[in-house]
C-alpha atoms as a PDB file:
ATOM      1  CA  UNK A   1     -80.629-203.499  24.340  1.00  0.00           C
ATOM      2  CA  UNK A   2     -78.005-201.386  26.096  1.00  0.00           C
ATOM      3  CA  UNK A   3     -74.947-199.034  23.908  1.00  0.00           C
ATOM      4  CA  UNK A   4     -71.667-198.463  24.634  1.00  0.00           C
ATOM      5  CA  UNK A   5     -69.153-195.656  23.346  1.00  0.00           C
ATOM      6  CA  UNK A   6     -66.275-195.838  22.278  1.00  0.00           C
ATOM      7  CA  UNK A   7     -63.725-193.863  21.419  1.00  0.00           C
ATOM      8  CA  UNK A   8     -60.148-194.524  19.218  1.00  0.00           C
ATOM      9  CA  UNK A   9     -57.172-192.434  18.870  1.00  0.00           C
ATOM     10  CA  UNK A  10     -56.177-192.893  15.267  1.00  0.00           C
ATOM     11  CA  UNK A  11     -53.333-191.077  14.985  1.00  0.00           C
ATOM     12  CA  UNK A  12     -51.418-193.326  17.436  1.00  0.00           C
ATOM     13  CA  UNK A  13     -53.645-196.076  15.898  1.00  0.00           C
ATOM     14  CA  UNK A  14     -51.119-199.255  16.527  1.00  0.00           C
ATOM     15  CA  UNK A  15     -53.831-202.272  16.700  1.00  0.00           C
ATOM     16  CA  UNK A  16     -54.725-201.291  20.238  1.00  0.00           C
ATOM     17  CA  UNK A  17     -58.550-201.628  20.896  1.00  0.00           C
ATOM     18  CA  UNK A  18     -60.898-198.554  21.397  1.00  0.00           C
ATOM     19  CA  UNK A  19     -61.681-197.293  24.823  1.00  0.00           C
ATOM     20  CA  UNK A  20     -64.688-197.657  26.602  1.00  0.00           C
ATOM     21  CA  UNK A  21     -65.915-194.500  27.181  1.00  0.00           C
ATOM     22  CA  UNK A  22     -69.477-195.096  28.647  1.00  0.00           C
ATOM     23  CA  UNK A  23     -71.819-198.380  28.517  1.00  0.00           C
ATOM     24  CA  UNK A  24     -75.321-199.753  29.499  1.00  0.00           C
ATOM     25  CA  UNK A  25     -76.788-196.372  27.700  1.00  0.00           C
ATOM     26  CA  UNK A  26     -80.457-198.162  27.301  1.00  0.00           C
ATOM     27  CA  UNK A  27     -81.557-195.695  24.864  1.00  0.00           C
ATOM     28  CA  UNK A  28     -79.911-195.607  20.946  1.00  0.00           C
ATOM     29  CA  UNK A  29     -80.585-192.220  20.441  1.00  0.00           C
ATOM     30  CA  UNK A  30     -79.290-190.661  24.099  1.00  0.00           C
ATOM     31  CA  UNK A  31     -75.824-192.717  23.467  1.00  0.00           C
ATOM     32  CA  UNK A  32     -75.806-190.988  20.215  1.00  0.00           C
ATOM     33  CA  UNK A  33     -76.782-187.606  21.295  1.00  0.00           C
ATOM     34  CA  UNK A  34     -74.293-188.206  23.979  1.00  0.00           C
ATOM     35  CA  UNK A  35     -71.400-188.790  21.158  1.00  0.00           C
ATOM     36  CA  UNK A  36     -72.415-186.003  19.026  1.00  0.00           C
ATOM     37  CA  UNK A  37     -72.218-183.544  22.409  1.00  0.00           C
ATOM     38  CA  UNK A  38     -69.225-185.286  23.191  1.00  0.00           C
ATOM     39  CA  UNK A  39     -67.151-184.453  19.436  1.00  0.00           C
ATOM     40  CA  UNK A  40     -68.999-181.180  19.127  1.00  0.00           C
ATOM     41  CA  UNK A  41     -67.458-179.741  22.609  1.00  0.00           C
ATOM     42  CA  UNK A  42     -64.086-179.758  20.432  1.00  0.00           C
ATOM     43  CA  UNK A  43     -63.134-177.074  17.882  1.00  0.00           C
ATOM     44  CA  UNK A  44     -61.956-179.114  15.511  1.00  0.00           C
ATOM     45  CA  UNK A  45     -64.778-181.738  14.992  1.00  0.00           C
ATOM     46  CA  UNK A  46     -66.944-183.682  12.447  1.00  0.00           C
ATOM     47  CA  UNK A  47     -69.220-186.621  11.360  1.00  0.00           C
ATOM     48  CA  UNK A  48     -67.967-188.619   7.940  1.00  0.00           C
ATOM     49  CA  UNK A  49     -71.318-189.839   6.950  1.00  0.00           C
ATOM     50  CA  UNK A  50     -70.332-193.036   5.029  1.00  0.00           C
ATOM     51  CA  UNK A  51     -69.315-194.683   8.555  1.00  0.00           C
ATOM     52  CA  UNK A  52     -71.556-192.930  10.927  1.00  0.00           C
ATOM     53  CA  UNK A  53     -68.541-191.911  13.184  1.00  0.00           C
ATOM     54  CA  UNK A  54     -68.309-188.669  14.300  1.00  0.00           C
ATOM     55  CA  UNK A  55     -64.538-187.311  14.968  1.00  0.00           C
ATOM     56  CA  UNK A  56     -62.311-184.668  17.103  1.00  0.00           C
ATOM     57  CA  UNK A  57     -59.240-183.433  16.824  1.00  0.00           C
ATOM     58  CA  UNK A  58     -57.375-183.212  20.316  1.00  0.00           C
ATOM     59  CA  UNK A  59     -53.762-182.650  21.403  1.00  0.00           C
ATOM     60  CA  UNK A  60     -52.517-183.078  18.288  1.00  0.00           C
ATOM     61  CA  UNK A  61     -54.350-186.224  17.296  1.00  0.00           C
ATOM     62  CA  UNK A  62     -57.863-187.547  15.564  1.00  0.00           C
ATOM     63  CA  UNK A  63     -60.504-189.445  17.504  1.00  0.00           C
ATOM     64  CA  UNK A  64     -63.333-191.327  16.223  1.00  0.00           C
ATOM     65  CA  UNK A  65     -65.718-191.322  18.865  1.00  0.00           C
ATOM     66  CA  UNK A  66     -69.113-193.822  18.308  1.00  0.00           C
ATOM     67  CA  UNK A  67     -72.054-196.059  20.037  1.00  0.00           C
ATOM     68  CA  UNK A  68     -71.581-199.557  19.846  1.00  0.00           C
ATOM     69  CA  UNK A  69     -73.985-201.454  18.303  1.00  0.00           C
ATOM     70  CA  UNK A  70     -74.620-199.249  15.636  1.00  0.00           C
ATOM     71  CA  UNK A  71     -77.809-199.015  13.859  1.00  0.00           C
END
């Protein structure tokens, strides 16, 4: 199985899809290290355990950034 991440602005959130960020990651737990390094390399970051979905704050607005299927 390959992963995907995406990544959604959801401050401007106005029904437009997520963005691809990266895909055919073949290994669960590199696309999610990748996400976590990804968030993490912003000051103003997170992880809200009850979705899985870690988060950023950049420019002014929130991100959820997350691999695709999740587990």
């Amino acid at each position: 199985m390959s992963y995907s991440i995406f990544v959604r602005d959801l401050t401007h959130d106005d029904g437009r899809a997520p963005q691809l960020l990266a895909y055919d990651i073949h290994d669960r737990s590199m696309a999610a290290s990748l996400v976590s390094v990804i968030a993490t390399s912003y000051r103003d970051h997170g992880f809200n355990p009850a979705t899985r979905v870690h988060w950023f704050r950049a420019e002014g607005s929130v991100h959820e950034i997350y691999t695709w299927p999740q587990a």
